[in-house]
N, C-alpha and C. Protein backbone atom coordinates (compact mmCIF):
# COMPACT_ATOMS: atom_id res chain seq x y z
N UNK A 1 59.80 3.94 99.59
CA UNK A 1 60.82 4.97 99.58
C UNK A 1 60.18 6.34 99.50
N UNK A 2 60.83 7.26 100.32
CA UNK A 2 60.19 8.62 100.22
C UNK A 2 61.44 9.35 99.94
N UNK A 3 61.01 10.65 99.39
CA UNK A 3 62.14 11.61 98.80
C UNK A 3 61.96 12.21 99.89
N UNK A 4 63.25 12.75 100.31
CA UNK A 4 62.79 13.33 101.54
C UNK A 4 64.20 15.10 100.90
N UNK A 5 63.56 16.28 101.66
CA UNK A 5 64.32 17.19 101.23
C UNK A 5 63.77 17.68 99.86
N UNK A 6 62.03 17.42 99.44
CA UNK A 6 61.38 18.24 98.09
C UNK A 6 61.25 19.69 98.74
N UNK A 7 61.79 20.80 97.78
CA UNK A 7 61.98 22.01 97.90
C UNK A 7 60.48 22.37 97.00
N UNK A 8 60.09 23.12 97.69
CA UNK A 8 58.72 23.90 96.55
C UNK A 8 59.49 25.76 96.72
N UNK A 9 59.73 25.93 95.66
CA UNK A 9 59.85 27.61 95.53
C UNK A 9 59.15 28.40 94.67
N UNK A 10 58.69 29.64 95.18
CA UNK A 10 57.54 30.46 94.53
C UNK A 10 58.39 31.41 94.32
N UNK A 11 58.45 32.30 93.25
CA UNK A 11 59.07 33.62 92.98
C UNK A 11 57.87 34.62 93.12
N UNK A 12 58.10 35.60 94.03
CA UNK A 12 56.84 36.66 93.93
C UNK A 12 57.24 37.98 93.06
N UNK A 13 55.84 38.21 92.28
CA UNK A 13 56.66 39.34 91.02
C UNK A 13 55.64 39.98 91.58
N UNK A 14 56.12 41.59 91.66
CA UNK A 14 55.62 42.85 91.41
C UNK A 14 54.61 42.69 93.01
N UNK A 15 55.03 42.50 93.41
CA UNK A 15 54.16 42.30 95.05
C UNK A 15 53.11 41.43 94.64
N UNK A 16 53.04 40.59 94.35
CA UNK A 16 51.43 39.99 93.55
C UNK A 16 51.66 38.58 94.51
N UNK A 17 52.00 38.62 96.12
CA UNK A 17 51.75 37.74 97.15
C UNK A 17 50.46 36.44 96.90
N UNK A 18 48.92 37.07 96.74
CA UNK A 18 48.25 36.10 96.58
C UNK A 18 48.69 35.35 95.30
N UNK A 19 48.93 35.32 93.95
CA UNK A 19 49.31 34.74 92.97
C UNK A 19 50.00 33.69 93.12
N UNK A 20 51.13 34.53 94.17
CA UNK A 20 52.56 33.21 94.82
C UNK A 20 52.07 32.43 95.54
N UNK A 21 51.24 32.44 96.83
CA UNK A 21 50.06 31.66 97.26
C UNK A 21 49.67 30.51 96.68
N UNK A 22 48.58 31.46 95.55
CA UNK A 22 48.03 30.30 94.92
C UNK A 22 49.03 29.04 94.56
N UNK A 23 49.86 29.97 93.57
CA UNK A 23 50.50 29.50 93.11
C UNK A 23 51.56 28.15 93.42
N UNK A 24 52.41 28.48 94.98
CA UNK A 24 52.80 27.41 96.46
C UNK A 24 51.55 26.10 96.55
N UNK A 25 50.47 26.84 96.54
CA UNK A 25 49.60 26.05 97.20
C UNK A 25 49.42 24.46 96.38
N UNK A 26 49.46 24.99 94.82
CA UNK A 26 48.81 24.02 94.04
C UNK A 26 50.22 23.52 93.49
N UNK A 27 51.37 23.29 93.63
CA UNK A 27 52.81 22.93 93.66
C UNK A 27 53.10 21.97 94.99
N UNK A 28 52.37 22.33 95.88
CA UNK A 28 51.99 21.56 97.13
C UNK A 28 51.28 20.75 97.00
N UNK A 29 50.05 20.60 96.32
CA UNK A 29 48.96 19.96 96.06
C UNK A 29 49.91 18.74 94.70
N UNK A 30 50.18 18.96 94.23
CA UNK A 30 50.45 18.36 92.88
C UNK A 30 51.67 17.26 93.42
N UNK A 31 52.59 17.86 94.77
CA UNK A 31 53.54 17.22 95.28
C UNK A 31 53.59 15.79 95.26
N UNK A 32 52.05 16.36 96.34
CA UNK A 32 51.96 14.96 97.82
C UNK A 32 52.56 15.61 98.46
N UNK A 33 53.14 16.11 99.09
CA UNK A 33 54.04 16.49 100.12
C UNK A 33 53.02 16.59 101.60
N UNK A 34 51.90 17.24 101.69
CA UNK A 34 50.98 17.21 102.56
C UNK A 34 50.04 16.27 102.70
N UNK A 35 50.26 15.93 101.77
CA UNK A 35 49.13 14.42 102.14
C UNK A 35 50.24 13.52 102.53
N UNK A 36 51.10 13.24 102.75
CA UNK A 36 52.51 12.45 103.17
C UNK A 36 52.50 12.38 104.73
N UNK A 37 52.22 13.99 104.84
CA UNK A 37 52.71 14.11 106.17
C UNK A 37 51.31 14.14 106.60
N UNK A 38 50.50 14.03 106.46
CA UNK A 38 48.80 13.74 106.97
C UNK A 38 49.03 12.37 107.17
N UNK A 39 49.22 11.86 106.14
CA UNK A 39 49.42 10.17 106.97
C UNK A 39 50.46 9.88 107.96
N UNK A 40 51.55 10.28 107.75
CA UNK A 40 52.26 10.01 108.86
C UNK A 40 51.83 10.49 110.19
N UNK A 41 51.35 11.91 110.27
CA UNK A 41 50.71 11.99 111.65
C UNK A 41 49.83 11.29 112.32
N UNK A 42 48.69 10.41 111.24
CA UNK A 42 47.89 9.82 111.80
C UNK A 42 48.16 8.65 112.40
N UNK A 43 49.72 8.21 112.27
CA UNK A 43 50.25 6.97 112.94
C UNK A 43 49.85 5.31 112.40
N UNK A 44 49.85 4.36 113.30
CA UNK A 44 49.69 3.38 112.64
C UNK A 44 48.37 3.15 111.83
N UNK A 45 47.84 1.71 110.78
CA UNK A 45 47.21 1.84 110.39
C UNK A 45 46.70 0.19 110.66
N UNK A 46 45.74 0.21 110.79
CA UNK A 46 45.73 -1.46 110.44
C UNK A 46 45.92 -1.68 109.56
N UNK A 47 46.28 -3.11 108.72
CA UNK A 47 46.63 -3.53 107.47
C UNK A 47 45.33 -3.95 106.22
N UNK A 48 44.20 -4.28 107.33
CA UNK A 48 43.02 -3.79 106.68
C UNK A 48 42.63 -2.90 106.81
N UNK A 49 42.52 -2.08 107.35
CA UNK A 49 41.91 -0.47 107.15
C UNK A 49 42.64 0.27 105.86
N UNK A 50 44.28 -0.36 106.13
CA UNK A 50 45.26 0.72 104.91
C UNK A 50 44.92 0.23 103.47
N UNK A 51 44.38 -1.40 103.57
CA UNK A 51 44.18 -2.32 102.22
C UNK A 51 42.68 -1.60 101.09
N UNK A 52 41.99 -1.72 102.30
CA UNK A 52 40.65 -0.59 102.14
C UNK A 52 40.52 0.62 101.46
N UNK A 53 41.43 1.54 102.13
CA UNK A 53 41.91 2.68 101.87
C UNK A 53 42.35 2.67 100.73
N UNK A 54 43.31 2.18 100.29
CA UNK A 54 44.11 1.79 99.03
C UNK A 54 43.37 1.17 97.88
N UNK A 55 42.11 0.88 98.43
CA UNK A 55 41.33 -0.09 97.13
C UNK A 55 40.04 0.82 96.29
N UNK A 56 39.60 1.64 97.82
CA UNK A 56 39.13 2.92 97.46
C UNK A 56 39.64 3.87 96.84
N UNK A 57 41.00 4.78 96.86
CA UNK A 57 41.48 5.50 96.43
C UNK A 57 42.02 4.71 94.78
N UNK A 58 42.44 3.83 95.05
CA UNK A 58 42.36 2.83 93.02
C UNK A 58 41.12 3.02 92.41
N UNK A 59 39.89 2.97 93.05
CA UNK A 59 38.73 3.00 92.56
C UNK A 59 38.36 4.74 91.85
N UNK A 60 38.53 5.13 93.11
CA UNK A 60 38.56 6.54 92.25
C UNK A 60 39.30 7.00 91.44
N UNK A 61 40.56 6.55 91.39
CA UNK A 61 41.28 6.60 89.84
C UNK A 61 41.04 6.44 89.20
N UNK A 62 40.77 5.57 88.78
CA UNK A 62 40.40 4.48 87.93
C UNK A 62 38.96 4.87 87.27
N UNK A 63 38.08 5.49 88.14
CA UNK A 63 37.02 5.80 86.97
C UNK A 63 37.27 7.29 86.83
N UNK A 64 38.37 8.08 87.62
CA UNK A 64 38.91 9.51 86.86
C UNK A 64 39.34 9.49 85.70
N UNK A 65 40.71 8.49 85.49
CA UNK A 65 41.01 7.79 84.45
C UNK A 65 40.31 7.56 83.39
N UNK A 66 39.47 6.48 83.42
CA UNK A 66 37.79 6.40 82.31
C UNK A 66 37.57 7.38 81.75
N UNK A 67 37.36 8.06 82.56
CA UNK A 67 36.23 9.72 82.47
C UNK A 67 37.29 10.24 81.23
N UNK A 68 38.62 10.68 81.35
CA UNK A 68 39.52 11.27 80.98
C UNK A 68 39.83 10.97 79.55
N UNK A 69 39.57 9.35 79.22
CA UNK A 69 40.08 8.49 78.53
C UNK A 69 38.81 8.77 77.62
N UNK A 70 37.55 8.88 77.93
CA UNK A 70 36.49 8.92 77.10
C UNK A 70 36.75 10.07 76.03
N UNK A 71 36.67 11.23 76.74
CA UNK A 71 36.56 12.65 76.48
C UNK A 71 37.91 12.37 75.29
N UNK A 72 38.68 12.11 75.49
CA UNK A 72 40.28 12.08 74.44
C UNK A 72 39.60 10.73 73.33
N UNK A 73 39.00 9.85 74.08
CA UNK A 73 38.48 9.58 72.54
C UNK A 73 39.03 7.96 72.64
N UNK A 74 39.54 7.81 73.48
CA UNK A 74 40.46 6.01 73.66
C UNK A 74 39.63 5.02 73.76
């Protein structure tokens, strides 16, 4: 299931454009919203290539996770 219709809105104060920027950019980033549509453009996938993909990207969680978990002390 995808949400479809996520609104990202930036308020720009005092002309301070790059701030709102940044600001869009990493509200974008935090979404998914562009990485969504990066995959969809790239079209089909094989079911091993996507399984792959998916086992890699767990992997790097997973020791982000660790990393995160150390530092807090768990």
């Amino acid at each position: 299931m995808m949400s479809t219709g996520t609104k990202v809105t930036v308020n720009v104060k005092d002309n301070n454009v790059e701030f709102a920027l940044r600001s869009f950019k990493n509200q974008v980033a935090r979404n998914g919203n562009l990485s969504k549509a990066k995959e969809r453009a790239e079209g089909y996938k094989k079911t091993g290539v996507a399984r792959r993909e998916e086992k890699k990207k767990n992997t790097i969680n997973s020791r982000k996770n660790s990393r995160k978990n150390k530092r807090r002390g768990y």
